[in-house]
PDB file of N, CA and C in Angstrom:
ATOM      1  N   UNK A   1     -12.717 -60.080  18.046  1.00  0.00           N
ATOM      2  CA  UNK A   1     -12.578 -61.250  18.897  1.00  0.00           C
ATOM      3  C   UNK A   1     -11.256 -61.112  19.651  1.00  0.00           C
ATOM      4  N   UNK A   2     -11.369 -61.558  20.931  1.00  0.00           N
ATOM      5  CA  UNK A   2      -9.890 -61.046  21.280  1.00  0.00           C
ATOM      6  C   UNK A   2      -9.803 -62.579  22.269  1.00  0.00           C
ATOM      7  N   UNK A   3      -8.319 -62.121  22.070  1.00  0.00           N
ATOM      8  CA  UNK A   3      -6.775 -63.650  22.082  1.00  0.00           C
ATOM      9  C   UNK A   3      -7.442 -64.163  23.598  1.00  0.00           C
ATOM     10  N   UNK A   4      -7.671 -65.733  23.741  1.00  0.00           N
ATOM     11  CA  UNK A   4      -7.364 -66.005  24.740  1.00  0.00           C
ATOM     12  C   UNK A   4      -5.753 -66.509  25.242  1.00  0.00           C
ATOM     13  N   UNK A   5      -5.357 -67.026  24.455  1.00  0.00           N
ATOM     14  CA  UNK A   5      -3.923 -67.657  24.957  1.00  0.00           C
ATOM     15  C   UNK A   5      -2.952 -66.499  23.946  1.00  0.00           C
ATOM     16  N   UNK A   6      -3.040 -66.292  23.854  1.00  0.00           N
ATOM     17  CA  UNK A   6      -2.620 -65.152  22.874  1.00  0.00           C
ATOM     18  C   UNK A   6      -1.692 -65.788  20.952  1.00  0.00           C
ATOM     19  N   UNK A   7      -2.713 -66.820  20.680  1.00  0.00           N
ATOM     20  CA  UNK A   7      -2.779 -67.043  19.556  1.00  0.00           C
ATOM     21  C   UNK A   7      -3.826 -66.724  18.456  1.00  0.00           C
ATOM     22  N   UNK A   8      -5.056 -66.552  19.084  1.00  0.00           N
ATOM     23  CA  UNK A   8      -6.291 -66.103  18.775  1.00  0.00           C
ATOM     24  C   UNK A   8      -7.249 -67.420  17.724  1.00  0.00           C
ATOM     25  N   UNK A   9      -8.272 -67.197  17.941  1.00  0.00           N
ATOM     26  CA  UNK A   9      -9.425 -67.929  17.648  1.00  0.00           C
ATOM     27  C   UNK A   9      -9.480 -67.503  15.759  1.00  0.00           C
ATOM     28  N   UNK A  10      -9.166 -66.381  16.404  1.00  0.00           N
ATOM     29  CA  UNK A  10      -9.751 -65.328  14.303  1.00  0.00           C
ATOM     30  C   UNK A  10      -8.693 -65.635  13.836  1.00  0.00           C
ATOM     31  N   UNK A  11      -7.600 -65.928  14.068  1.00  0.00           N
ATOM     32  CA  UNK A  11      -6.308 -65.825  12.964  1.00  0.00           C
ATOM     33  C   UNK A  11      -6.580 -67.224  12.238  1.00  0.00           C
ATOM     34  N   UNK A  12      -6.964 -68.455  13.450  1.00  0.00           N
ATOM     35  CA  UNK A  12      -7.307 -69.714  12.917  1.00  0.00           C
ATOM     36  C   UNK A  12      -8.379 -69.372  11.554  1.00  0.00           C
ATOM     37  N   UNK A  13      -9.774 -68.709  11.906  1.00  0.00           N
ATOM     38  CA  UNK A  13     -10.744 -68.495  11.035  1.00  0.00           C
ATOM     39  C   UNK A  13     -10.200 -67.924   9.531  1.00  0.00           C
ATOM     40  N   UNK A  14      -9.301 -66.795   9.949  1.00  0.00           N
ATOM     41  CA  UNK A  14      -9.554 -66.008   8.685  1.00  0.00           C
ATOM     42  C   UNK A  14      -7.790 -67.071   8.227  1.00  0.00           C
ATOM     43  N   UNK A  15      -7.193 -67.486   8.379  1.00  0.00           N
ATOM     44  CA  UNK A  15      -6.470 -68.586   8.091  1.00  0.00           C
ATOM     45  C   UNK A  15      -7.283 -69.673   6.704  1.00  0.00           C
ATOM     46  N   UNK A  16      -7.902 -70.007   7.321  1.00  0.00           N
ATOM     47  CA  UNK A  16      -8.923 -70.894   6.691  1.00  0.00           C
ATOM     48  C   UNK A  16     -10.223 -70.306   5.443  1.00  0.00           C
ATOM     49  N   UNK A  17     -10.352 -69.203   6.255  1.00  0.00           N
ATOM     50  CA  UNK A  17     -10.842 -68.563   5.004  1.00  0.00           C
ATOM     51  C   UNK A  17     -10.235 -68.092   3.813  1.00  0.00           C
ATOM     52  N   UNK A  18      -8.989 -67.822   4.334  1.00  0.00           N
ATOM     53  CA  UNK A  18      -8.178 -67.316   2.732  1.00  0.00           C
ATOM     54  C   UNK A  18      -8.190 -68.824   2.098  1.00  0.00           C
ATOM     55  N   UNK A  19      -7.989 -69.631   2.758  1.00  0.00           N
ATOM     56  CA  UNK A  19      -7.301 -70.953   1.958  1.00  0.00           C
ATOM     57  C   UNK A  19      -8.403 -71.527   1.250  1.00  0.00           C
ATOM     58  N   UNK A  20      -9.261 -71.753   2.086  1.00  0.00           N
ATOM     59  CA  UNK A  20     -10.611 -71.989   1.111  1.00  0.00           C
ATOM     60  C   UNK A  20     -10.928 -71.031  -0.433  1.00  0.00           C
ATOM     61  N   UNK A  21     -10.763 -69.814  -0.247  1.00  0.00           N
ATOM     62  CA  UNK A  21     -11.040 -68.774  -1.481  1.00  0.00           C
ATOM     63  C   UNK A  21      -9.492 -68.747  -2.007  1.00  0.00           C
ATOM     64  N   UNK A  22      -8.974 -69.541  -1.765  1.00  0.00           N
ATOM     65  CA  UNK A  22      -7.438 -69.726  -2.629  1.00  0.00           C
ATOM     66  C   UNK A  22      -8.108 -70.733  -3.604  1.00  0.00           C
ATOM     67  N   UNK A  23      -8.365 -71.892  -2.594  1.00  0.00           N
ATOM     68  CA  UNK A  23      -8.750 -72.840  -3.395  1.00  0.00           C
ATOM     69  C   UNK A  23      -9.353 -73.494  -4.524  1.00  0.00           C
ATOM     70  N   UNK A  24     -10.737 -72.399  -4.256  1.00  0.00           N
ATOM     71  CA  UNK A  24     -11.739 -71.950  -4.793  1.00  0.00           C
ATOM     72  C   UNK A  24     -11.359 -71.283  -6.224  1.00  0.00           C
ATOM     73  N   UNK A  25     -10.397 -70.135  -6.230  1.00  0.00           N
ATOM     74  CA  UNK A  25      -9.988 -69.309  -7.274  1.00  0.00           C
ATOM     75  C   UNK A  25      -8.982 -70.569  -7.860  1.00  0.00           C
ATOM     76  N   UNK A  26      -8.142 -71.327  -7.435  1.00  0.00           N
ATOM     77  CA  UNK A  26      -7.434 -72.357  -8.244  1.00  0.00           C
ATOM     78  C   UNK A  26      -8.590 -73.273  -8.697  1.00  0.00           C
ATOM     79  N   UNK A  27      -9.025 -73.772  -8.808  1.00  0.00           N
ATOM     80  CA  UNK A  27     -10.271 -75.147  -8.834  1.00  0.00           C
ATOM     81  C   UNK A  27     -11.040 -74.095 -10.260  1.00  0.00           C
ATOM     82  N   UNK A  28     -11.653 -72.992 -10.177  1.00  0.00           N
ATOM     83  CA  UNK A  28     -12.111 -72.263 -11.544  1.00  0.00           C
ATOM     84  C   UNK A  28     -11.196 -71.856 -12.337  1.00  0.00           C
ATOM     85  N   UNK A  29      -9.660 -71.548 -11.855  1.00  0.00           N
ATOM     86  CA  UNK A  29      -8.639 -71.140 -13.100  1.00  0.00           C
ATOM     87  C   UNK A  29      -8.679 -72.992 -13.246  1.00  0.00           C
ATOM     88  N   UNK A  30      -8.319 -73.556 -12.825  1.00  0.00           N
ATOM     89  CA  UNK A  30      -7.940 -75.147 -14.009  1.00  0.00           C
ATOM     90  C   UNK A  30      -9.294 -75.741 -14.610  1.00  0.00           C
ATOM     91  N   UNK A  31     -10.313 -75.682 -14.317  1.00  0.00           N
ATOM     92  CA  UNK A  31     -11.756 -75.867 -14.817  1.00  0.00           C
ATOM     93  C   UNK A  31     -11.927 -75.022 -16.086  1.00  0.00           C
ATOM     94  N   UNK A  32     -11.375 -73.737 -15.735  1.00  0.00           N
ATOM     95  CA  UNK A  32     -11.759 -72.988 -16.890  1.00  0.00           C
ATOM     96  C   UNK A  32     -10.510 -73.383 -18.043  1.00  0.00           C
ATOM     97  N   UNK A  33      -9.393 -73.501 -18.060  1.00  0.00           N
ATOM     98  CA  UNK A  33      -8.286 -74.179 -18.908  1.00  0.00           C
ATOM     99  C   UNK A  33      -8.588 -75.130 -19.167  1.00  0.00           C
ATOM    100  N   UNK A  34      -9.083 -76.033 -18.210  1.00  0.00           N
ATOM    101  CA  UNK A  34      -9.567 -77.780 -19.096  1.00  0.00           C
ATOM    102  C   UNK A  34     -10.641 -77.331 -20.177  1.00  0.00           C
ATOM    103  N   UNK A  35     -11.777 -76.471 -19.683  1.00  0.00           N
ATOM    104  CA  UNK A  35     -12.823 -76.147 -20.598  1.00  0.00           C
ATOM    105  C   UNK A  35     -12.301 -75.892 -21.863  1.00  0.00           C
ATOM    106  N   UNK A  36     -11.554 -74.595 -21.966  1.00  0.00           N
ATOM    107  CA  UNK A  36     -11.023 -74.318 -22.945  1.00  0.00           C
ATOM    108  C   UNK A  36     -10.160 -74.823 -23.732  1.00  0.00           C
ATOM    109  N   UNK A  37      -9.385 -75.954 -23.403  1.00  0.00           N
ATOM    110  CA  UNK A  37      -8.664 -77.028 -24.083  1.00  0.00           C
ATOM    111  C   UNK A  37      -9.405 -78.145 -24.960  1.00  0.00           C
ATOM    112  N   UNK A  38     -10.327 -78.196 -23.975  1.00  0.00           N
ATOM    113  CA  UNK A  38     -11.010 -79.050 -24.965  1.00  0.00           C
ATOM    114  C   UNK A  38     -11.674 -78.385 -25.675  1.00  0.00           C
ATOM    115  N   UNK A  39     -12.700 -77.081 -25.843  1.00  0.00           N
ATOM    116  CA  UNK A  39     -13.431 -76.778 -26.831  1.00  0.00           C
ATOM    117  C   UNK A  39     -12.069 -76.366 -28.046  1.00  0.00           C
ATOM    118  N   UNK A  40     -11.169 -76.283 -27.605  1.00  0.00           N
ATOM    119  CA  UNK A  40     -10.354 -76.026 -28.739  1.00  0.00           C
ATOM    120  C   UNK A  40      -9.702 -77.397 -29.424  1.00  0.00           C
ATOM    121  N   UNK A  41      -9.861 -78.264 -28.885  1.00  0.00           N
ATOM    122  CA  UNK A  41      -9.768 -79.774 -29.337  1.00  0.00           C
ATOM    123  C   UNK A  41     -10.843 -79.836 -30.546  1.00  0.00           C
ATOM    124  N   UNK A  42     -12.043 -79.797 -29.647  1.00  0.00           N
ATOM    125  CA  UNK A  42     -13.239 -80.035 -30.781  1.00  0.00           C
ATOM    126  C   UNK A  42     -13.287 -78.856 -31.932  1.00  0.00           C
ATOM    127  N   UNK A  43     -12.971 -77.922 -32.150  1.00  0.00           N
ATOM    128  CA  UNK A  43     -12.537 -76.973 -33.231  1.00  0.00           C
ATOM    129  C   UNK A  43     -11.836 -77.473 -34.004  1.00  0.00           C
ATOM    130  N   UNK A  44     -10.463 -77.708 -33.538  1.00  0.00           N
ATOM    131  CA  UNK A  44      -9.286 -77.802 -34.088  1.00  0.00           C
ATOM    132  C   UNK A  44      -9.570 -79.316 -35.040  1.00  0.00           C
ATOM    133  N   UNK A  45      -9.133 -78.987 -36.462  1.00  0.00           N
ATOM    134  CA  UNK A  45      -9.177 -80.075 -37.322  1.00  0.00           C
ATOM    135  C   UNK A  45      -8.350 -81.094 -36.882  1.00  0.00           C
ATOM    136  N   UNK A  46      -8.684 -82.444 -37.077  1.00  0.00           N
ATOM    137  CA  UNK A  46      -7.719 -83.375 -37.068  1.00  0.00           C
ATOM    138  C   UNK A  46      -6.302 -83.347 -37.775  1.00  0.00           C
ATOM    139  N   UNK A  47      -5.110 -83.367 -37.637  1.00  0.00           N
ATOM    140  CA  UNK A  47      -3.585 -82.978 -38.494  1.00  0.00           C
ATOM    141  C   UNK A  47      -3.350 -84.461 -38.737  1.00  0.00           C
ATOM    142  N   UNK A  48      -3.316 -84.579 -40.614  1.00  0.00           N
ATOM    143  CA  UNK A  48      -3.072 -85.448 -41.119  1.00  0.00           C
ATOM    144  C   UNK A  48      -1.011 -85.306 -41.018  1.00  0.00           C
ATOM    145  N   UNK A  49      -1.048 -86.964 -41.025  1.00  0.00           N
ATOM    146  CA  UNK A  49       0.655 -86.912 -41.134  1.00  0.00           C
ATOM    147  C   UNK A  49       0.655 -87.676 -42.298  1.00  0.00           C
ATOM    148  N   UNK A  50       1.710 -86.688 -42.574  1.00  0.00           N
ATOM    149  CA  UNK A  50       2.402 -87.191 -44.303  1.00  0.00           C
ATOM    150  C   UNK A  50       3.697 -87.485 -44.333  1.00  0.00           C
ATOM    151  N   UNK A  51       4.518 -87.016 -43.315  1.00  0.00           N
ATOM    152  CA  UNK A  51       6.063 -87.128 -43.849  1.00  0.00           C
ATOM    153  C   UNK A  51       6.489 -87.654 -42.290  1.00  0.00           C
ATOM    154  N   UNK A  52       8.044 -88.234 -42.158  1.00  0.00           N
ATOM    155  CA  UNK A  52       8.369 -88.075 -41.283  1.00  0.00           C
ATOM    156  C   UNK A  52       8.708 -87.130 -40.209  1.00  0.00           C
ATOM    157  N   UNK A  53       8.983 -86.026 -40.787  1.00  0.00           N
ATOM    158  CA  UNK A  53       9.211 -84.386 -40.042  1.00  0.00           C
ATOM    159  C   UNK A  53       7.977 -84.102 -39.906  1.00  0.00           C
ATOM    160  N   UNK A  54       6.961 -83.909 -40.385  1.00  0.00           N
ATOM    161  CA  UNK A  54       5.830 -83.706 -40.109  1.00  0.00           C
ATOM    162  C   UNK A  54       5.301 -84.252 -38.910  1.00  0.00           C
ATOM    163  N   UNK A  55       5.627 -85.397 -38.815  1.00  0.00           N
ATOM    164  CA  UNK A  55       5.076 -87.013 -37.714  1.00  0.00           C
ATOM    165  C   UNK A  55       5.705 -86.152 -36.209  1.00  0.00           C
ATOM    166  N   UNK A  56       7.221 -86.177 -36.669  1.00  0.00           N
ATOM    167  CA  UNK A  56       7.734 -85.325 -35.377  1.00  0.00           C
ATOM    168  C   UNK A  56       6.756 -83.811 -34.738  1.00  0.00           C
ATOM    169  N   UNK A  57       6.431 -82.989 -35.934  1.00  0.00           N
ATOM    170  CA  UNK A  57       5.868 -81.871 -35.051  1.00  0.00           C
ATOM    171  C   UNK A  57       4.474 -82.150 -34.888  1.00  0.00           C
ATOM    172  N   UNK A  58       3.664 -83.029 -35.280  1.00  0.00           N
ATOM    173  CA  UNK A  58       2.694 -82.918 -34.946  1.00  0.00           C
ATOM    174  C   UNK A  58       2.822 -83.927 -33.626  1.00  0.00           C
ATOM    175  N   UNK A  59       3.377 -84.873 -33.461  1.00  0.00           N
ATOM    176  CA  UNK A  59       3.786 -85.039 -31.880  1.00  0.00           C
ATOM    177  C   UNK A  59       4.101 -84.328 -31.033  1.00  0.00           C
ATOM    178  N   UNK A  60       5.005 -83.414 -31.299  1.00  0.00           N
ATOM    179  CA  UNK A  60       5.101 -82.581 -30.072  1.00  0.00           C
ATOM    180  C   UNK A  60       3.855 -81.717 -29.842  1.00  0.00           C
ATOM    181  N   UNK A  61       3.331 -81.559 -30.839  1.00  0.00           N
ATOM    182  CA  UNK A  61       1.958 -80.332 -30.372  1.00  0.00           C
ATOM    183  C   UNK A  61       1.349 -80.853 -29.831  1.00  0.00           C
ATOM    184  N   UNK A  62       1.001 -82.834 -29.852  1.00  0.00           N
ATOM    185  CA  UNK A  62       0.007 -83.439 -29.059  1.00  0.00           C
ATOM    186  C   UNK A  62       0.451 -83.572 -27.920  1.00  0.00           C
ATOM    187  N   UNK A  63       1.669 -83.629 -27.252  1.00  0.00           N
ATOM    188  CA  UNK A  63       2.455 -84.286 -26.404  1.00  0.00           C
ATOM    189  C   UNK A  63       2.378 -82.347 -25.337  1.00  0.00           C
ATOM    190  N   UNK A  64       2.477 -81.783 -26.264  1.00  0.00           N
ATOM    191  CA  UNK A  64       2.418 -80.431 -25.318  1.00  0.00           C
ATOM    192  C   UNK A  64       1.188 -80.151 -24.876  1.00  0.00           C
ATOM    193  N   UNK A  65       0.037 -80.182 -25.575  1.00  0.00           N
ATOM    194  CA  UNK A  65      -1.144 -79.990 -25.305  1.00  0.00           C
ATOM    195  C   UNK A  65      -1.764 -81.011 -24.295  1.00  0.00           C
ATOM    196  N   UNK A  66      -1.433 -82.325 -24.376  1.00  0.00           N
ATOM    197  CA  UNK A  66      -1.390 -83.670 -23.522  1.00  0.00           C
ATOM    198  C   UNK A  66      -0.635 -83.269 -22.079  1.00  0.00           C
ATOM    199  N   UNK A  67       0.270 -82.548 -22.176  1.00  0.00           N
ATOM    200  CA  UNK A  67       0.646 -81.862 -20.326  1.00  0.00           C
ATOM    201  C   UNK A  67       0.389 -81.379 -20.218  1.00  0.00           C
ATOM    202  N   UNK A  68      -0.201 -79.812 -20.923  1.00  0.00           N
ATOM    203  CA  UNK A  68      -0.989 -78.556 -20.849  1.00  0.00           C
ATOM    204  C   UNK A  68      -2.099 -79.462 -19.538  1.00  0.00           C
ATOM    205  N   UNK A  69      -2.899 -80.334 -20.335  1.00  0.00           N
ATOM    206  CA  UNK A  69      -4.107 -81.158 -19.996  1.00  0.00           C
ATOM    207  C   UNK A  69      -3.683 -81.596 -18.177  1.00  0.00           C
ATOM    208  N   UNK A  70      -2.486 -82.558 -18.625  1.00  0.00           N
ATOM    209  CA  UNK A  70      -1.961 -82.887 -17.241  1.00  0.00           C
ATOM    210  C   UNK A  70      -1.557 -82.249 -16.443  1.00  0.00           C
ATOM    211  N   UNK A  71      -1.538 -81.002 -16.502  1.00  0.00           N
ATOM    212  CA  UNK A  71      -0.731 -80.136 -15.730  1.00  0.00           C
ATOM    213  C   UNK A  71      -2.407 -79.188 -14.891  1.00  0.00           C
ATOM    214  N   UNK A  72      -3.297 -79.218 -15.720  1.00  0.00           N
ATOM    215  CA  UNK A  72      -4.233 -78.429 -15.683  1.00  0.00           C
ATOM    216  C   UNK A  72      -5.286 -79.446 -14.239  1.00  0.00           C
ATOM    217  N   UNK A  73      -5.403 -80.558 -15.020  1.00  0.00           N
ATOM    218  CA  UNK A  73      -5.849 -81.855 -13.518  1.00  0.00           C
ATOM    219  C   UNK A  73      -4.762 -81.944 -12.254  1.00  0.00           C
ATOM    220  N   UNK A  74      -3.994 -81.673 -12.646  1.00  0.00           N
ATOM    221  CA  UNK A  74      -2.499 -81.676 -11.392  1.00  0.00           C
ATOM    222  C   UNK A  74      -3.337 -80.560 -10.535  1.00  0.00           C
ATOM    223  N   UNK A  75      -3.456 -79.235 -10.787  1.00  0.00           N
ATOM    224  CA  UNK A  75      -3.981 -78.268 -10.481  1.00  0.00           C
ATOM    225  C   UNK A  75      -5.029 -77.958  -9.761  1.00  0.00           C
ATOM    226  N   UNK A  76      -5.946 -78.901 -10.914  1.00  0.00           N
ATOM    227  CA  UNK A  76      -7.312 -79.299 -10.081  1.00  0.00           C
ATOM    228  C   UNK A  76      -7.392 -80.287  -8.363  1.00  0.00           C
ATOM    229  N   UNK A  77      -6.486 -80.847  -8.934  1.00  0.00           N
ATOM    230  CA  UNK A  77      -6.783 -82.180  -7.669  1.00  0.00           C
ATOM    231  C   UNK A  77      -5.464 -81.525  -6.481  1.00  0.00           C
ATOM    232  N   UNK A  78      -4.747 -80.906  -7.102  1.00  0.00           N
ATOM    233  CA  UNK A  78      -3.906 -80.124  -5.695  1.00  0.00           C
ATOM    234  C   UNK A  78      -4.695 -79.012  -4.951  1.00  0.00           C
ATOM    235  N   UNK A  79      -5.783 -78.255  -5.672  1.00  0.00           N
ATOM    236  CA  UNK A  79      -6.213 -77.436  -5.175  1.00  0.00           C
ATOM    237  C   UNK A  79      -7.742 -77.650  -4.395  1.00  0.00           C
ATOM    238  N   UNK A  80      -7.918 -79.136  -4.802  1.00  0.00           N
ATOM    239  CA  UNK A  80      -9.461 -79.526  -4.635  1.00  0.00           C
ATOM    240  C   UNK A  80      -8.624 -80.335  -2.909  1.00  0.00           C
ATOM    241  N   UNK A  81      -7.485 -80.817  -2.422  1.00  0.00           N
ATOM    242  CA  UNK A  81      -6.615 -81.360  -1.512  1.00  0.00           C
ATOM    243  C   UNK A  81      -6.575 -80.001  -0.278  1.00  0.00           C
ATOM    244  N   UNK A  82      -6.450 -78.806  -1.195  1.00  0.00           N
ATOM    245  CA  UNK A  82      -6.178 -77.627  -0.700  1.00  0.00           C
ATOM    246  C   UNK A  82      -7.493 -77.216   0.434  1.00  0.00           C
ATOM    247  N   UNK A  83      -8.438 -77.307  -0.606  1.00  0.00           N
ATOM    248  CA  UNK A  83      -9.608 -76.786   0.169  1.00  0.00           C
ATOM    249  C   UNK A  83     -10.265 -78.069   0.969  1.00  0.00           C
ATOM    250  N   UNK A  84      -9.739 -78.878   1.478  1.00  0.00           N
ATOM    251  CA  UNK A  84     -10.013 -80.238   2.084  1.00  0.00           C
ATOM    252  C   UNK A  84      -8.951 -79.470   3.807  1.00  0.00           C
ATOM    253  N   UNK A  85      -8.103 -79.275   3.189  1.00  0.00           N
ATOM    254  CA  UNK A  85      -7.216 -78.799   4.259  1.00  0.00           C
ATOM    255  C   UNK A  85      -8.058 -77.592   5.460  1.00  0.00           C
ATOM    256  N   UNK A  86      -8.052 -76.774   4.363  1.00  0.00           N
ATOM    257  CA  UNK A  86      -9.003 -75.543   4.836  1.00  0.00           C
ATOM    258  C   UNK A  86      -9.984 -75.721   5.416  1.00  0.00           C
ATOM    259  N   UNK A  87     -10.810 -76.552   5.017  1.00  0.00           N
ATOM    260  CA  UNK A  87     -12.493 -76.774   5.909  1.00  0.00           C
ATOM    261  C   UNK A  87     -11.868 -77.399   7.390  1.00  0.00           C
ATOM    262  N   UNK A  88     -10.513 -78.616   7.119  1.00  0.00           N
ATOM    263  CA  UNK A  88     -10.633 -79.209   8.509  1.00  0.00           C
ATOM    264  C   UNK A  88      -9.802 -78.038   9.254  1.00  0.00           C
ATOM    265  N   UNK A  89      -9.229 -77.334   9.023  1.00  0.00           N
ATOM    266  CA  UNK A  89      -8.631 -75.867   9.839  1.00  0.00           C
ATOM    267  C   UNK A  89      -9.860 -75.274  10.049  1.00  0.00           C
ATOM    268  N   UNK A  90     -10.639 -75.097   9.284  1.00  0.00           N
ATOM    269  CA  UNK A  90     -12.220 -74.489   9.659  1.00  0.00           C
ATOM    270  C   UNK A  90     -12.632 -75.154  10.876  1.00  0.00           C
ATOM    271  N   UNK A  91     -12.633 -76.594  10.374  1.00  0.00           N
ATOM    272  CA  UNK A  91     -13.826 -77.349  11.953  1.00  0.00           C
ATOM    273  C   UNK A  91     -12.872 -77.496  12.996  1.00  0.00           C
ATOM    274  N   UNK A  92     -11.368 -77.244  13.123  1.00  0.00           N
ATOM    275  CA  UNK A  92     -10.991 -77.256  14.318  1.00  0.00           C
ATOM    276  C   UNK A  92     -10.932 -76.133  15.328  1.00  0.00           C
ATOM    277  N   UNK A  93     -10.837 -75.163  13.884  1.00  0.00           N
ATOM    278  CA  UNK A  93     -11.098 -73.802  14.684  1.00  0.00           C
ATOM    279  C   UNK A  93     -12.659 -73.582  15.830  1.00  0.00           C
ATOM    280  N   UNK A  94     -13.359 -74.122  15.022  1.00  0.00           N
ATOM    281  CA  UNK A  94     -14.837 -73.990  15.180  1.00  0.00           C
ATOM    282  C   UNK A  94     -15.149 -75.097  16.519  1.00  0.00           C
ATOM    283  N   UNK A  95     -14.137 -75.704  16.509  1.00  0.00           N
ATOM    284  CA  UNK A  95     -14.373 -76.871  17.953  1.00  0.00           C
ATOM    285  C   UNK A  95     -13.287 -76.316  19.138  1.00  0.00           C
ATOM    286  N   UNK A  96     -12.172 -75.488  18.732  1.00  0.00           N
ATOM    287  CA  UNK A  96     -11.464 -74.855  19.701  1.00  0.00           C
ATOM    288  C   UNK A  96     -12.407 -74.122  20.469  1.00  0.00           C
ATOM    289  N   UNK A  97     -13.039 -72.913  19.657  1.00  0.00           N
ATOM    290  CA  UNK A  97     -14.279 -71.707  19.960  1.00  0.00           C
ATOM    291  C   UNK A  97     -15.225 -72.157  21.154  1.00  0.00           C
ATOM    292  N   UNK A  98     -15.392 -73.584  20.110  1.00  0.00           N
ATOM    293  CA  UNK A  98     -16.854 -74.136  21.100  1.00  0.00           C
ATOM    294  C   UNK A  98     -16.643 -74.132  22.484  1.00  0.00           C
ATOM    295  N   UNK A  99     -14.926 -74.948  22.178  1.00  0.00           N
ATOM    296  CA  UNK A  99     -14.184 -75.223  23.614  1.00  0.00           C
ATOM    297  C   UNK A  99     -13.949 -74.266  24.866  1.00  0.00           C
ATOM    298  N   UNK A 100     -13.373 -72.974  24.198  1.00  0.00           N
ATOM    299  CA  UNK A 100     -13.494 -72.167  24.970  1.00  0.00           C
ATOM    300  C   UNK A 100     -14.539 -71.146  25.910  1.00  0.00           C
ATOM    301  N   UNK A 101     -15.609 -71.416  24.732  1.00  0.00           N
ATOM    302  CA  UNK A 101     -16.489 -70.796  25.590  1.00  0.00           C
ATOM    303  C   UNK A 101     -17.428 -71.844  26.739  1.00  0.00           C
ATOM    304  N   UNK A 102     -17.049 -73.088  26.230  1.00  0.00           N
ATOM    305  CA  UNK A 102     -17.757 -73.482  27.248  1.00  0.00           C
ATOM    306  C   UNK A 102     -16.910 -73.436  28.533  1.00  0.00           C
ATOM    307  N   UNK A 103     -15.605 -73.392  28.203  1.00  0.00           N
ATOM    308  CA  UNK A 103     -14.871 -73.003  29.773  1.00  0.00           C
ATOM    309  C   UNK A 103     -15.290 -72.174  30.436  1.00  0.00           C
ATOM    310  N   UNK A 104     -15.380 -71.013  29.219  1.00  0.00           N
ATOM    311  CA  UNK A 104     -15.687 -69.512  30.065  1.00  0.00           C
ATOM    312  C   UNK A 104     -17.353 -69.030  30.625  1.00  0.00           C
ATOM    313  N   UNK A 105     -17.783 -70.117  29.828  1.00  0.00           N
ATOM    314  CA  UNK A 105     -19.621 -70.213  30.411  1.00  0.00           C
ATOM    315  C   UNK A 105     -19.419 -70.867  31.802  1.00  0.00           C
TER     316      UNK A 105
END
């Protein structure tokens, strides 16, 4: 495809295409970590507390695993924002194109 103004039509496209398959590859890495957090939830025995030191570490393991979690939806919904971005770089590209050729028709 070659430049009309000499920014080009394809840089917009393939712009948008990486970002979309960015997106895409983030959205299955945090899907697949939530998955796996939880099937390891449902494995993992319930931890009885007995002592006060005890009370402390088994808080922090919940409290770490509890941002693991939050950190993993952070991920999801930044990258699901991501590919929202990308499609409308897609349809503007795709309405520039239109634009131009109907000049040049």
């Amino acid at each position: 495809m070659t430049s009309i103004d000499g920014l080009g039509a394809s840089s917009a496209f393939a712009a948008a295409q990486y970002g979309l398959q960015s997106a895409s590859d983030g959205i299955s890495q945090a899907s697949a970590n939530i998955a796996q957090r939880t099937a390891e939830d449902a494995i993992a025995p319930a931890q009885p507390i007995t002592a006060n030191t005890d009370t402390n570490n088994t808080s922090s393991n919940s409290t770490s695993t509890t941002t693991r979690l939050t950190d993993d939806l952070i991920a999801l919904n930044v990258n699901e924002r991501n590919a929202q971005a990308s499609a409308r770089v897609l349809g503007v590209a795709d309405e520039m194109l239109g634009t131009i050729i109907d000049v040049l028709a």
